[in-house]
N, C-alpha and C. Protein backbone atom coordinates (compact mmCIF):
# COMPACT_ATOMS: atom_id res chain seq x y z
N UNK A 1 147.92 116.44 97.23
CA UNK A 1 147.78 116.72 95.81
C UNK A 1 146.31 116.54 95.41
N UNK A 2 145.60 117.47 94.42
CA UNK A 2 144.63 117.67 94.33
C UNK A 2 144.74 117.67 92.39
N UNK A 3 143.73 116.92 91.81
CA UNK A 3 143.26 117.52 90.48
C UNK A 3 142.79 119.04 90.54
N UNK A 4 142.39 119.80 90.08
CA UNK A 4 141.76 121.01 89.80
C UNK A 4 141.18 120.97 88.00
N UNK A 5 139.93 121.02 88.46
CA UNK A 5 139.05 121.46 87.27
C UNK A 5 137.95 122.92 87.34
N UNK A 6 137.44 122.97 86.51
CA UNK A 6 136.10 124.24 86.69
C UNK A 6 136.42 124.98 85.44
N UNK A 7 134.96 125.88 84.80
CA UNK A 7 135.11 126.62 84.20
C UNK A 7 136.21 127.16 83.57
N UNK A 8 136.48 128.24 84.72
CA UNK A 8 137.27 129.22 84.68
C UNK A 8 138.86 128.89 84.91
N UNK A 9 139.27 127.74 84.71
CA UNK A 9 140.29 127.01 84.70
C UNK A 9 140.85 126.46 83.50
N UNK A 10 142.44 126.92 83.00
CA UNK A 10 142.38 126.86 81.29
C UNK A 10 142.64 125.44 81.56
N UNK A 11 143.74 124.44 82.03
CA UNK A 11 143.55 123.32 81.63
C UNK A 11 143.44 122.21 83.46
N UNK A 12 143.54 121.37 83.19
CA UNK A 12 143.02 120.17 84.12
C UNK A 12 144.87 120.26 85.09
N UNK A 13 144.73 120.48 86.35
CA UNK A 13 146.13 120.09 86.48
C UNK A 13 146.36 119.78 88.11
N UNK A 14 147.31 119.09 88.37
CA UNK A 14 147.41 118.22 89.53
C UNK A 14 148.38 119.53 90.30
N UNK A 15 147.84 119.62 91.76
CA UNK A 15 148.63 120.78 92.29
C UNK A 15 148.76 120.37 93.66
N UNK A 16 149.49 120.55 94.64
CA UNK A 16 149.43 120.58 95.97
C UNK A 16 147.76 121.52 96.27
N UNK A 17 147.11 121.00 97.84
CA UNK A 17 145.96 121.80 98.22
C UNK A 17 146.44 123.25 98.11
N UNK A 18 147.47 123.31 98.92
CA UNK A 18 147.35 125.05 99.24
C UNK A 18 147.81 125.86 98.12
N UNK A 19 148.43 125.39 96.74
CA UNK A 19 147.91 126.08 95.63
C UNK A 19 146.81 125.82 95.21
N UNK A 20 146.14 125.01 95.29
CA UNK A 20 144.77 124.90 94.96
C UNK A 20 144.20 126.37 95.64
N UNK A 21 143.86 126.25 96.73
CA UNK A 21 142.95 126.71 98.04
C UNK A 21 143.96 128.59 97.20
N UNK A 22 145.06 128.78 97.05
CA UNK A 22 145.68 130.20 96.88
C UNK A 22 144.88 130.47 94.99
N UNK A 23 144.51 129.61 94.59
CA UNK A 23 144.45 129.95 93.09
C UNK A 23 142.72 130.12 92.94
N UNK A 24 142.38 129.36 94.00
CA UNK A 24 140.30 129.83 93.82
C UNK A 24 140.15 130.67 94.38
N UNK A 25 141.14 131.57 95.50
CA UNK A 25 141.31 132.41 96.51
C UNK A 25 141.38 133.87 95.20
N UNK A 26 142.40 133.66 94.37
CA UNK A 26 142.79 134.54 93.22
C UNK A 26 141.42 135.08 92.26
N UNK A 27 140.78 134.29 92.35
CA UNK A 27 139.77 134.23 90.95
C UNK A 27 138.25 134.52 92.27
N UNK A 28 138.76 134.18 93.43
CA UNK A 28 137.30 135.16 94.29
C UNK A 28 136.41 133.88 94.46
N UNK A 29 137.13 132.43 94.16
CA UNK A 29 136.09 131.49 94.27
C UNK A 29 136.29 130.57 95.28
N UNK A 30 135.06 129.37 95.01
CA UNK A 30 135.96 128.28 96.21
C UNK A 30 136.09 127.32 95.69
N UNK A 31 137.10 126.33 96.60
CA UNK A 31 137.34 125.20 96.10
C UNK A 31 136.61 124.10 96.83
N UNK A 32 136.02 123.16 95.88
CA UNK A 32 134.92 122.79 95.76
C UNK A 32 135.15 121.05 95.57
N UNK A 33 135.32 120.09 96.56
CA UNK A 33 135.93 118.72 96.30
C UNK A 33 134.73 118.27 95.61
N UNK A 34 134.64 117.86 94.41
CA UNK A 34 134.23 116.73 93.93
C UNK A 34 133.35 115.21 94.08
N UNK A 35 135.08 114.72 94.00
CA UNK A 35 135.34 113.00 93.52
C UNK A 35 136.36 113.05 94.87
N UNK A 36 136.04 112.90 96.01
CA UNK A 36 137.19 112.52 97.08
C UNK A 36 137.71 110.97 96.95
N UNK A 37 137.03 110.11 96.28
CA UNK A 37 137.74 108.66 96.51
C UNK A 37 138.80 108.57 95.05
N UNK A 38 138.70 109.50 94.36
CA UNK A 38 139.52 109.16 93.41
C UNK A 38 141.18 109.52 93.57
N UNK A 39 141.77 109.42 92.48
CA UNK A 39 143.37 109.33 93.22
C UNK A 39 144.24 109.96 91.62
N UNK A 40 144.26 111.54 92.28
CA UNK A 40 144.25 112.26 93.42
C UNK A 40 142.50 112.43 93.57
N UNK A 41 142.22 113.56 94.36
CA UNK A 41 140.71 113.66 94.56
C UNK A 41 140.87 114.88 93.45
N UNK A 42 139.76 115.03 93.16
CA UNK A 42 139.26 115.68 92.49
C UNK A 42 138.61 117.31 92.45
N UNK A 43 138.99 118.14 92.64
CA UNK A 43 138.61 119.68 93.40
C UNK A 43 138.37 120.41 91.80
N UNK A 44 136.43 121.12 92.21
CA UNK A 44 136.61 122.12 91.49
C UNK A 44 136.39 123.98 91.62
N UNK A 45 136.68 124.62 90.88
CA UNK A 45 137.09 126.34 91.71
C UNK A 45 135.13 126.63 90.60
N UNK A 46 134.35 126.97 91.65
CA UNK A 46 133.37 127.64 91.12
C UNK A 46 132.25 128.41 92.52
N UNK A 47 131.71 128.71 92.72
CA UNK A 47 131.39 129.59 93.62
C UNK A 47 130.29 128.79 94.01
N UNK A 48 130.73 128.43 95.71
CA UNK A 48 129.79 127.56 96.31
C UNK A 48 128.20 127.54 96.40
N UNK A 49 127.66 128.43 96.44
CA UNK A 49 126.49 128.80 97.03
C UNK A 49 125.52 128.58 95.15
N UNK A 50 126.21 128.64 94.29
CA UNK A 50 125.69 128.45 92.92
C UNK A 50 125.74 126.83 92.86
N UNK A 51 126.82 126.49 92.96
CA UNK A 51 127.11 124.98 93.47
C UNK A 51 125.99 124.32 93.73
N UNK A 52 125.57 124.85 95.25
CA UNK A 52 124.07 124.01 96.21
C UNK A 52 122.86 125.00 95.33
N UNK A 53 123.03 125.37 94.71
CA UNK A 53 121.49 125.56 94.30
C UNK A 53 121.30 124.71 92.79
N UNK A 54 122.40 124.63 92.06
CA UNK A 54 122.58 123.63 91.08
C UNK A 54 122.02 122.15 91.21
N UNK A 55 122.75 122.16 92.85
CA UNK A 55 123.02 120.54 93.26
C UNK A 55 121.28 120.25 93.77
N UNK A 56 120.56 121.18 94.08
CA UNK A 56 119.24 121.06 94.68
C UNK A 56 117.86 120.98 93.72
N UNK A 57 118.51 121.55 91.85
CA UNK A 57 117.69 121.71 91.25
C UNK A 57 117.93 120.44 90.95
N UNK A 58 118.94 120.17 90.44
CA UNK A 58 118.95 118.52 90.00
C UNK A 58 118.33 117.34 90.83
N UNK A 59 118.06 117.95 92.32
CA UNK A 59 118.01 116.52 92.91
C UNK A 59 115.77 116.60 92.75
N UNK A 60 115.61 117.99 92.51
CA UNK A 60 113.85 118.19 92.72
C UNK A 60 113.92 117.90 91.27
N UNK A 61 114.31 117.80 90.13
CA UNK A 61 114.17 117.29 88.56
C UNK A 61 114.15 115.79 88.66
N UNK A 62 114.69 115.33 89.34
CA UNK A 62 114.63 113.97 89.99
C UNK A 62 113.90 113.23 90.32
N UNK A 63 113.20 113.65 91.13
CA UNK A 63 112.26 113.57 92.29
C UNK A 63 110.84 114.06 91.58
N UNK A 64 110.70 114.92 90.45
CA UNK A 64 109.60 115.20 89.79
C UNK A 64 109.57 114.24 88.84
N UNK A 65 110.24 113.52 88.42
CA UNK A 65 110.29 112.44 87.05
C UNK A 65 110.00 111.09 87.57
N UNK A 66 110.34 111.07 89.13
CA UNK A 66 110.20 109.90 89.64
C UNK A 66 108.66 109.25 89.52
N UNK A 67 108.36 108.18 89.59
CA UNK A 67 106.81 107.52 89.50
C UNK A 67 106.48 107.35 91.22
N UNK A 68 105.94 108.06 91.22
CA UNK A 68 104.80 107.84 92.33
C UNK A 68 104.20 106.74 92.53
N UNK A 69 104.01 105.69 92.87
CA UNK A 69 103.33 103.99 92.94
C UNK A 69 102.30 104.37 94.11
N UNK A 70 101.33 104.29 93.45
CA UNK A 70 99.62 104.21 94.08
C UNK A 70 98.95 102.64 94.46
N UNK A 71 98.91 102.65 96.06
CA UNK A 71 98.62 100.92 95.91
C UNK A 71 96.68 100.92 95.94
N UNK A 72 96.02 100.61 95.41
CA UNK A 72 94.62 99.96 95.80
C UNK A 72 94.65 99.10 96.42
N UNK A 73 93.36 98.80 97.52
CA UNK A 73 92.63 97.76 98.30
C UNK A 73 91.48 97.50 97.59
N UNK A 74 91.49 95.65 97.01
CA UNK A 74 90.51 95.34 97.39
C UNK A 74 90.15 94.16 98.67
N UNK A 75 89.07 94.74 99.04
CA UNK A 75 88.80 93.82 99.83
C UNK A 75 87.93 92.28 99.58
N UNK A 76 87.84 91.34 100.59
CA UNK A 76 87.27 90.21 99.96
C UNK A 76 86.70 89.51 101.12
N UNK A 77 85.87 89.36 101.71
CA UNK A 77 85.41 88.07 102.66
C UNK A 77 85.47 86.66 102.57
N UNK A 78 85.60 85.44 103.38
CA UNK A 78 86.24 84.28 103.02
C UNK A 78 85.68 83.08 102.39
N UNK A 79 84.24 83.44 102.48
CA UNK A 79 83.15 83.41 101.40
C UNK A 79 82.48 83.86 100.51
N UNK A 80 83.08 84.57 99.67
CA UNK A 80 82.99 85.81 98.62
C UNK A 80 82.28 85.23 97.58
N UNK A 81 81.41 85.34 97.23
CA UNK A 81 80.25 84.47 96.12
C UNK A 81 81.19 84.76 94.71
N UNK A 82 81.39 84.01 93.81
CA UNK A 82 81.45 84.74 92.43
C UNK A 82 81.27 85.43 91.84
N UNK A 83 79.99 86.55 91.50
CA UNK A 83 79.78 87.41 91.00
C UNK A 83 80.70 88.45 91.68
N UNK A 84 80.81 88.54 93.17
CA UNK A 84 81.46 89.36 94.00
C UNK A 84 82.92 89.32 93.58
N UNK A 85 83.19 88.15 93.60
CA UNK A 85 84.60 88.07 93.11
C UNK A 85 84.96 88.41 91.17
N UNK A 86 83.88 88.00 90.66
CA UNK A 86 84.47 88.71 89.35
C UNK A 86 84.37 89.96 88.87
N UNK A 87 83.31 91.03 90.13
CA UNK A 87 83.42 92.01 90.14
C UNK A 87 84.50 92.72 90.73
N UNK A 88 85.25 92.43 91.76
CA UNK A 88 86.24 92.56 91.89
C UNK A 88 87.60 92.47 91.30
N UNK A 89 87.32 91.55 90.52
CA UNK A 89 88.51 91.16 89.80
C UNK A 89 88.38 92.16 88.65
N UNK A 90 87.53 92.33 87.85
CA UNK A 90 87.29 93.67 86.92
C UNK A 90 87.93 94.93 87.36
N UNK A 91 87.77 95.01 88.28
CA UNK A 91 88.47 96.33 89.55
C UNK A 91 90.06 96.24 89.18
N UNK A 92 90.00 95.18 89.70
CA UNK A 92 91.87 95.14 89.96
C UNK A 92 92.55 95.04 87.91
N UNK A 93 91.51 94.67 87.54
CA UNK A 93 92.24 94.56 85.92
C UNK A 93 92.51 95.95 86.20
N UNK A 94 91.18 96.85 86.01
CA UNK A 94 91.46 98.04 85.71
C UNK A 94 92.75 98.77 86.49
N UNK A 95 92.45 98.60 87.66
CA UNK A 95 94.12 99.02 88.37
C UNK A 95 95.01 98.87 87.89
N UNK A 96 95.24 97.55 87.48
CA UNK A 96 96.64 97.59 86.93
C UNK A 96 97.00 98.25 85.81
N UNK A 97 95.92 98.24 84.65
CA UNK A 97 95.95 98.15 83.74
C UNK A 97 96.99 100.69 83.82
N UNK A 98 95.83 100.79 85.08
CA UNK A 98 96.56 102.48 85.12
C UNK A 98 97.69 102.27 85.87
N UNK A 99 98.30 101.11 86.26
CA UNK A 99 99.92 101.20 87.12
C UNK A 99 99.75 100.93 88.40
N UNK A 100 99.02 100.47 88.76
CA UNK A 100 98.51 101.19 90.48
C UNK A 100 98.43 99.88 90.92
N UNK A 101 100.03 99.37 92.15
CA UNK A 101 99.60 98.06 92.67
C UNK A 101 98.15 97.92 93.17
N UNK A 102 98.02 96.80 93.59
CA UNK A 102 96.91 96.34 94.25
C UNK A 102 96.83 95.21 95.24
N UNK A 103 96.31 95.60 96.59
CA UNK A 103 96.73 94.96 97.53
C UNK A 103 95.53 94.16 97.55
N UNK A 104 95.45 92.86 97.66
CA UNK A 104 93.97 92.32 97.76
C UNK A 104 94.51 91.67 99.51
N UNK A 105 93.02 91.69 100.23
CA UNK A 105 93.07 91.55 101.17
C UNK A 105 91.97 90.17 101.75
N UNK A 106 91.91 89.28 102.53
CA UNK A 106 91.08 88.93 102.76
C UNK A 106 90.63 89.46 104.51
N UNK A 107 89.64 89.33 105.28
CA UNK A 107 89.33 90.07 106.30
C UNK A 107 88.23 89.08 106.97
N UNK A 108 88.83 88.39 108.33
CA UNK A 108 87.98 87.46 109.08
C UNK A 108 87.25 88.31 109.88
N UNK A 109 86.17 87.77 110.20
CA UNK A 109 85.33 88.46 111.22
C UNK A 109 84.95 87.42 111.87
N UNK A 110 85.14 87.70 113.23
CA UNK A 110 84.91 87.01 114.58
C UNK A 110 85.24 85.37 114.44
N UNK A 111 84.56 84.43 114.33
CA UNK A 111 85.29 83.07 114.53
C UNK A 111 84.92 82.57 113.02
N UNK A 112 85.29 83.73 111.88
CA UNK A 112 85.36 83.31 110.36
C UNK A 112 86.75 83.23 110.34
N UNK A 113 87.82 82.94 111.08
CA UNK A 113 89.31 82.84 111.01
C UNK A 113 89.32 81.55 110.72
N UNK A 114 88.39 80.32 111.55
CA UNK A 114 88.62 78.98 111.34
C UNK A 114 88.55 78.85 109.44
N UNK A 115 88.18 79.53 108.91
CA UNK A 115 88.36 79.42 106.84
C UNK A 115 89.45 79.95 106.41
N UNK A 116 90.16 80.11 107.40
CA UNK A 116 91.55 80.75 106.92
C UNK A 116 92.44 80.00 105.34
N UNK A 117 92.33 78.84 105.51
CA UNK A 117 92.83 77.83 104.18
C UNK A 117 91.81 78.38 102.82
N UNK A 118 90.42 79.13 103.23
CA UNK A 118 89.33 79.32 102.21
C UNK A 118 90.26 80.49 101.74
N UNK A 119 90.23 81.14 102.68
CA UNK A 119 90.70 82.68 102.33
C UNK A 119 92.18 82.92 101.43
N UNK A 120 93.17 81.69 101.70
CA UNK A 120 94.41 81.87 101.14
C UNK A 120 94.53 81.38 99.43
N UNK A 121 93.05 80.46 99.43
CA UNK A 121 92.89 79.63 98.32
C UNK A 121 92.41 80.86 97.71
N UNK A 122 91.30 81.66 98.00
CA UNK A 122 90.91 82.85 97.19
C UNK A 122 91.96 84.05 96.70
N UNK A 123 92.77 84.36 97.25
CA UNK A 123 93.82 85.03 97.34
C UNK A 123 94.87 84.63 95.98
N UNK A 124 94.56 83.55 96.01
CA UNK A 124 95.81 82.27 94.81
C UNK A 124 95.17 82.34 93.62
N UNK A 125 93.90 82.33 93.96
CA UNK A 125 92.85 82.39 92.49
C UNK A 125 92.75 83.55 92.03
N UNK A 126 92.74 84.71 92.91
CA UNK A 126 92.95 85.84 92.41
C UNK A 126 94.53 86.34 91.86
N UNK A 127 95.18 85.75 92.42
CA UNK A 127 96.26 85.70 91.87
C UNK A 127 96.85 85.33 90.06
N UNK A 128 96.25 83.83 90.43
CA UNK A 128 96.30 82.97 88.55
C UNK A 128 95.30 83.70 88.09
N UNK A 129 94.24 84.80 88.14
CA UNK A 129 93.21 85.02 87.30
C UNK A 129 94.07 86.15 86.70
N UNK A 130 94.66 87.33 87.44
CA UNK A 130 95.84 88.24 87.36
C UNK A 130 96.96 87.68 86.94
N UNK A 131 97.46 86.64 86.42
CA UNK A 131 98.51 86.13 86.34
C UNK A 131 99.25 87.25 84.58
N UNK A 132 98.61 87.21 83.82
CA UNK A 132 98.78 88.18 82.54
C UNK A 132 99.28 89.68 82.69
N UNK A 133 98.51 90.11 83.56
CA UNK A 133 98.61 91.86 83.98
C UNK A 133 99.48 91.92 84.93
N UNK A 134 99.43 91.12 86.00
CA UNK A 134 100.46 91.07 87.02
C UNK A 134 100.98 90.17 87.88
N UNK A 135 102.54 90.64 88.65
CA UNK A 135 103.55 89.90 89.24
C UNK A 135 102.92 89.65 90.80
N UNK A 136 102.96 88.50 91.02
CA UNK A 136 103.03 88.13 92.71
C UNK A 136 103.97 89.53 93.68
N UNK A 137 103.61 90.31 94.16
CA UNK A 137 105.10 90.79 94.90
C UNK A 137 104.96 90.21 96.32
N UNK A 138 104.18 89.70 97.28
CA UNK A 138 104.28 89.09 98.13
C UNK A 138 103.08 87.92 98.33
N UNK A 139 103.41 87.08 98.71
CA UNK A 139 102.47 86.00 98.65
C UNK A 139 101.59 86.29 100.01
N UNK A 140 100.17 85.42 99.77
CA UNK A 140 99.51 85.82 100.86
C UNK A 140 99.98 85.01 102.21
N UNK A 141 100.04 86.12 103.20
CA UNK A 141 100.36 85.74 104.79
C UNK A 141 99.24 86.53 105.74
N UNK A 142 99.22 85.78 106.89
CA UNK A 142 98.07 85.97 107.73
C UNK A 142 98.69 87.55 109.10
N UNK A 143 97.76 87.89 109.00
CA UNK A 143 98.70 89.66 110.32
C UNK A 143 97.13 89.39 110.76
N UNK A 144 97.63 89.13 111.70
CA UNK A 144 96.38 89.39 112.58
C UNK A 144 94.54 88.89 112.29
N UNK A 145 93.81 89.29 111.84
CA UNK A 145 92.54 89.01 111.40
C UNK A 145 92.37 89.62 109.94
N UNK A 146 93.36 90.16 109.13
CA UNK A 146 93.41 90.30 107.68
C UNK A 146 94.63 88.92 107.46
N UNK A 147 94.55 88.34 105.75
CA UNK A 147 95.30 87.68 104.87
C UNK A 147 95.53 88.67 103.98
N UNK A 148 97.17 89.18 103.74
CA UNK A 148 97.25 90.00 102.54
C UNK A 148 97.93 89.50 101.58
N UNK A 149 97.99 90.08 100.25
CA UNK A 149 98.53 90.06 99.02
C UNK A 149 98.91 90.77 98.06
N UNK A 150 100.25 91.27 97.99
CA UNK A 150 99.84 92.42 96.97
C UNK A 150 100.93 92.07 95.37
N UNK A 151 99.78 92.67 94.51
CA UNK A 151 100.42 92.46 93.36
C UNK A 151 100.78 93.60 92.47
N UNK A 152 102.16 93.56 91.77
CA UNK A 152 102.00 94.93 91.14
C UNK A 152 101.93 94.26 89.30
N UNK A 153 101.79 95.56 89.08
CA UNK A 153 101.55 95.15 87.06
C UNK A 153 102.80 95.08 86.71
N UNK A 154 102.57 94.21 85.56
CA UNK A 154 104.07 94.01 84.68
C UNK A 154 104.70 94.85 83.83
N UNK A 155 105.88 94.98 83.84
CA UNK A 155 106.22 96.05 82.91
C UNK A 155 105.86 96.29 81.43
N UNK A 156 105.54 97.40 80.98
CA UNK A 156 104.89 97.18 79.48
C UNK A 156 106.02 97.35 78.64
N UNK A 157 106.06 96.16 77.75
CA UNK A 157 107.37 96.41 76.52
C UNK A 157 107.36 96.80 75.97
C-alpha cells in the first residue's frame, strides 16, 4: 500500500502499488517514491526526468547561498617583538572583522623549538587580545616545527 499524491491527482489516496504503478501508467507518468520511511510510503505521479532537474536546481540554490569560510595565516616567530605583534594583530582584527577565520601560526626554525612554552604563551595572548571579535576554535598544539591556532569571528547579533 502506497499514499499517492502529485499535481495531476484530484485527491490524496492510499492504493495497493500496482494501482499505483497502472494509474501513473494512465496519465503517461511515473511513479515517483517520496517519503519511503513513512507508513504507508509515500509515492508521487509526475514525470521523472522534470523531477531530477527540479531536485538539482534546488540542491545548486543551496550551495550558492551557502557561505564560503576563507581562513587567513598569520604568521609569528617565537620572539616576535611588539610592534610586530601589534601589527599583526591589526591584521587579524581586520579579518575577522570581513568573516574570514584566522589561523595564527607560530613557526620554529632550527633549534628555536627549545621556546616552544614562548610560542604557546604568544598564541594565548593573541588569543585574549581577540577575545571580543573572536571564538577559540582550536587551542594551540604543536605538528611538527609549526604551533597552530585558529580562531573564527563571533556571530554578529
Amino acid at each position: 500500500m502506497v499514499r499517492v499524491v502529485g499535481d495531476n491527482v484530484p485527491e490524496v489516496k492510499v492504493m495497493p502499488i500496482r494501482d499505483a504503478l497502472r494509474l501513473a501508467d494512465e496519465m503517461e507518468l511515473d511513479l515517483i517514491e517520496i517519503s519511503p520511511k513513512a507508513d504507508p510510503p509515500v509515492c508521487r505521479i509526475a514525470d521523472y526526468q522534470k523531477f531530477l532537474y527540479q531536485q538539482k536546481k534546488k540542491a545548486k540554490e543551496i550551495k550558492a547561498k551557502s557561505v564560503k569560510m576563507v581562513v587567513k595565516e598569520i604568521r609569528f616567530g617565537p620572539q616576535t617583538d611588539d610592534h610586530d605583534y601589534n601589527f599583526k594583530l591589526r591584521h587579524a582584527e581586520n579579518f575577522l572583522k570581513e568573516g574570514a577565520k584566522v589561523k595564527a601560526y607560530v613557526f620554529f626554525r632550527g633549534r628555536s623549538i627549545v621556546f616552544k612554552e614562548q610560542g604557546e604563551i604568544l598564541l594565548l595572548r593573541f588569543a585574549t587580545d581577540l577575545e571580543e571579535l573572536a571564538k577559540v576554535e582550536s587551542m594551540p598544539k604543536l605538528e611538527g616545527k609549526k604551533m597552530n591556532m585558529i580562531l573564527a569571528p563571533k556571530p554578529k547579533k
